[in-house]
N, C-alpha and C. Protein backbone atom coordinates (compact mmCIF):
# COMPACT_ATOMS: atom_id res chain seq x y z
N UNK A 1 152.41 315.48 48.91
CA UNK A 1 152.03 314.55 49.95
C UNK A 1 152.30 315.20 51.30
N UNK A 2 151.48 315.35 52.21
CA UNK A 2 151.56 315.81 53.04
C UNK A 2 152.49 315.02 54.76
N UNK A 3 152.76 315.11 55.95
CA UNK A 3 153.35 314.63 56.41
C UNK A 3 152.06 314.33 57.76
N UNK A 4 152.23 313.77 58.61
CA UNK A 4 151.41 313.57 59.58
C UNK A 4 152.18 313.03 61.22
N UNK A 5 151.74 313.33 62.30
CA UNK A 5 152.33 312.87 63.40
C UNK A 5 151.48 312.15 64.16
N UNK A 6 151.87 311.32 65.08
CA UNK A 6 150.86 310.31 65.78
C UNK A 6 151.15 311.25 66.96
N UNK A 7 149.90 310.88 67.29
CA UNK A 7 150.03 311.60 69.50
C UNK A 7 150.34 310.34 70.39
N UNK A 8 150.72 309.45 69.98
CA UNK A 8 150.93 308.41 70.78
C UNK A 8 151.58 308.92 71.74
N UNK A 9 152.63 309.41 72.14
CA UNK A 9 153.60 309.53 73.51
C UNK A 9 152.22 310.02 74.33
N UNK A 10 151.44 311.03 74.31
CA UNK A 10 150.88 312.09 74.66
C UNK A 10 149.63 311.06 75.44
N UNK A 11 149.36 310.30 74.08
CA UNK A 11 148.09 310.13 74.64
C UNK A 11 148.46 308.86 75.55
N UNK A 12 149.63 307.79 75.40
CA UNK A 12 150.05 307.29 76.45
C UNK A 12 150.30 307.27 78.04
N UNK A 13 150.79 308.99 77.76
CA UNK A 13 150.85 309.63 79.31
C UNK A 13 150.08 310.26 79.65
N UNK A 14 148.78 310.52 79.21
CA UNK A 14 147.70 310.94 79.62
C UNK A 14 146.81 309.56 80.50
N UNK A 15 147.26 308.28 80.01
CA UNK A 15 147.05 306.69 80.13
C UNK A 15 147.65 306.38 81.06
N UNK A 16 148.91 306.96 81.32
CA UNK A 16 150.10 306.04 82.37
C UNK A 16 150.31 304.55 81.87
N UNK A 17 150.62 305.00 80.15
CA UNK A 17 151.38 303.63 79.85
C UNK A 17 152.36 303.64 78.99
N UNK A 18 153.37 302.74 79.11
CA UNK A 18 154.45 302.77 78.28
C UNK A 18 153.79 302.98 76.85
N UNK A 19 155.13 302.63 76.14
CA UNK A 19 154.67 302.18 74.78
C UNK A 19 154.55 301.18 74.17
N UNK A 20 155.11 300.06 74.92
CA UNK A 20 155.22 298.74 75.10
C UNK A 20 154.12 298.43 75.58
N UNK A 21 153.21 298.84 76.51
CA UNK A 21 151.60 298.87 76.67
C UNK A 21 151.13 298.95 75.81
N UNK A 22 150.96 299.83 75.30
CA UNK A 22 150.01 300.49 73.82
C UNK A 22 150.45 299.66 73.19
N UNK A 23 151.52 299.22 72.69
CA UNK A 23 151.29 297.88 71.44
C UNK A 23 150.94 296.80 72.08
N UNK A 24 151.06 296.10 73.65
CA UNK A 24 150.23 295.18 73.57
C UNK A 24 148.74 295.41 73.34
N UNK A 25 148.01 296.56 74.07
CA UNK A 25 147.07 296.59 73.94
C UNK A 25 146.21 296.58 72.66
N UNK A 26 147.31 297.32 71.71
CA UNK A 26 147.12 297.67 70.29
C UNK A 26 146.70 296.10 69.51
N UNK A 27 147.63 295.36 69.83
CA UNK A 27 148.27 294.62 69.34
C UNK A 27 148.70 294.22 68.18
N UNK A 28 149.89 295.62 68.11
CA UNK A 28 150.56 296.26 67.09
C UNK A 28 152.17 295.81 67.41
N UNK A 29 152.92 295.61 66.47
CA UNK A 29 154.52 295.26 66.97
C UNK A 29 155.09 296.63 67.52
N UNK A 30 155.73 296.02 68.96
CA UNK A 30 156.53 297.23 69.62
C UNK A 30 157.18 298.13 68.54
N UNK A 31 158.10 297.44 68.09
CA UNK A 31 158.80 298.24 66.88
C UNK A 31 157.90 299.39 65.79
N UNK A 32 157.14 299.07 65.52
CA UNK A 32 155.99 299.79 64.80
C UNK A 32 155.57 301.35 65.80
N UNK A 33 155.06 300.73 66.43
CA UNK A 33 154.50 302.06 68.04
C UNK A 33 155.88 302.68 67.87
N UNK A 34 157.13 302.00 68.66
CA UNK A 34 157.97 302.72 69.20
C UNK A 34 158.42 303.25 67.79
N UNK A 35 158.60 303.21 66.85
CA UNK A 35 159.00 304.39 64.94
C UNK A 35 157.90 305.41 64.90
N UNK A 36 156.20 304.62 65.29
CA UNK A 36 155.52 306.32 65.10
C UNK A 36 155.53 307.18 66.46
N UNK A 37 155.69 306.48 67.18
CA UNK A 37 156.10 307.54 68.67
C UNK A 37 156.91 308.27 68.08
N UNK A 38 158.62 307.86 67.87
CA UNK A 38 159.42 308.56 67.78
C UNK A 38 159.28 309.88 66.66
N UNK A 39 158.91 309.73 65.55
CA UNK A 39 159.07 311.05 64.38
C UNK A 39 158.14 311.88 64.26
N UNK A 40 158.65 312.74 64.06
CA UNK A 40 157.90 314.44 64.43
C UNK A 40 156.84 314.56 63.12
N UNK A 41 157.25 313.62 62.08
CA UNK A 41 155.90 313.65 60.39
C UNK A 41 156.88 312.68 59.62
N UNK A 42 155.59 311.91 59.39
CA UNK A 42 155.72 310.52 58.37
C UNK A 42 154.83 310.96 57.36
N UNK A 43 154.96 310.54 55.91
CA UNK A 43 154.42 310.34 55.08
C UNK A 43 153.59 309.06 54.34
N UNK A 44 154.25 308.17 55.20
CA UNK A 44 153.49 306.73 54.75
C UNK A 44 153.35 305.91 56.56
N UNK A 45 152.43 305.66 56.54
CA UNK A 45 151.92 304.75 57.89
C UNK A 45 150.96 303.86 57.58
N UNK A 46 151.14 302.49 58.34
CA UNK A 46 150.43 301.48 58.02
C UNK A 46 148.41 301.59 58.78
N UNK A 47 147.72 302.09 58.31
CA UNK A 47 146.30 302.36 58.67
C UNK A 47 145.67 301.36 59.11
N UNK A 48 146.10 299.84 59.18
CA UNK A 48 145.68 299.13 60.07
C UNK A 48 146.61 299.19 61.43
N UNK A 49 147.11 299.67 61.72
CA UNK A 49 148.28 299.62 62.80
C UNK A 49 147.55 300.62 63.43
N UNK A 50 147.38 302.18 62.77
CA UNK A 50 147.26 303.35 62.96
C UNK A 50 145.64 302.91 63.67
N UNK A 51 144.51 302.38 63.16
CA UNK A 51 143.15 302.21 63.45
C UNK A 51 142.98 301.46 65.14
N UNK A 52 144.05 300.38 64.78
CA UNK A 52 144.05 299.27 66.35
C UNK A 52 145.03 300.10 67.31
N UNK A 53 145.84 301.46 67.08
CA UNK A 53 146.07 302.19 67.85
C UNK A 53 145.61 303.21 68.42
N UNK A 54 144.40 303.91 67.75
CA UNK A 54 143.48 304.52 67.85
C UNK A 54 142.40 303.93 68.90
N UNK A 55 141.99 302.65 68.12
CA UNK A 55 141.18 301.55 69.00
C UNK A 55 141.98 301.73 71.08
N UNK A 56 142.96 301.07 71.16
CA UNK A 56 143.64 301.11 71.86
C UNK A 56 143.62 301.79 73.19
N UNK A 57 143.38 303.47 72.11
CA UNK A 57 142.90 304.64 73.42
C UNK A 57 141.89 305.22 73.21
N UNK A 58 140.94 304.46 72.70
CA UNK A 58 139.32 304.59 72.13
C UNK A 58 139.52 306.24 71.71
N UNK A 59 139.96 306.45 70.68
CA UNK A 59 139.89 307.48 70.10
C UNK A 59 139.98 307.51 68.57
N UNK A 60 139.27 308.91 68.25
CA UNK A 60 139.35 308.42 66.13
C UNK A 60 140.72 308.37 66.18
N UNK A 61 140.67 307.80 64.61
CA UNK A 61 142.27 308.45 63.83
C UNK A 61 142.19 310.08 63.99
N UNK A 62 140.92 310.62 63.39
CA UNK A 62 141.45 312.08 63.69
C UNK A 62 141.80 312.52 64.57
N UNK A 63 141.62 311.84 65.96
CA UNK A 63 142.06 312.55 67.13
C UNK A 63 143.75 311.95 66.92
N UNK A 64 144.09 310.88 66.87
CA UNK A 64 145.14 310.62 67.23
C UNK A 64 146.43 311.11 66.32
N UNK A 65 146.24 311.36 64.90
CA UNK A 65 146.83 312.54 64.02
C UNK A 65 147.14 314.06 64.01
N UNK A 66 147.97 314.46 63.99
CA UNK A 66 148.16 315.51 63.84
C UNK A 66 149.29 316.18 62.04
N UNK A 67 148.19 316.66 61.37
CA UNK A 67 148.56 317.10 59.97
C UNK A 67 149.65 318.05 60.31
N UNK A 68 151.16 317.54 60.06
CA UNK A 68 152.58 318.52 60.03
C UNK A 68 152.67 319.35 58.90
N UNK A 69 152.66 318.88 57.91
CA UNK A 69 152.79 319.36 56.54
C UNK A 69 151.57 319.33 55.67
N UNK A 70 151.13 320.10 54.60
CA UNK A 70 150.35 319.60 53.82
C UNK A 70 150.95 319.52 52.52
């Protein structure tokens, strides 16, 4: 199983918005955003969370992923 990272911080500050932004906008629970912000590769992430965060900063999932591990 491979591991994966979100670009959220990145693509936030490319935005000039918190992360507390991005989940309202998401409208995803802070707590959720602020766990995939934080870790460098997850193995399990919720893909409706991941899609309305994508949505969010009108970008694919592929953009907003980055494959850590395979």
């Amino acid at each position: 199983m491979g591991l994966v990272r979100l670009k959220i911080r990145e693509l936030a500050k490319a935005k000039g918005w918190t992360i507390k932004e991005v989940a309202d906008r998401a409208g995803v629970n802070y707590n959720t955003v602020k766990s995939y912000a934080r870790h460098p590769g997850m193995s399990m992430v919720d893909l409706t969370a991941v899609q309305k965060i994508a949505c969010a900063f009108e970008v694919t999932i592929e953009e907003l992923m980055d494959v850590v591990e395979e």
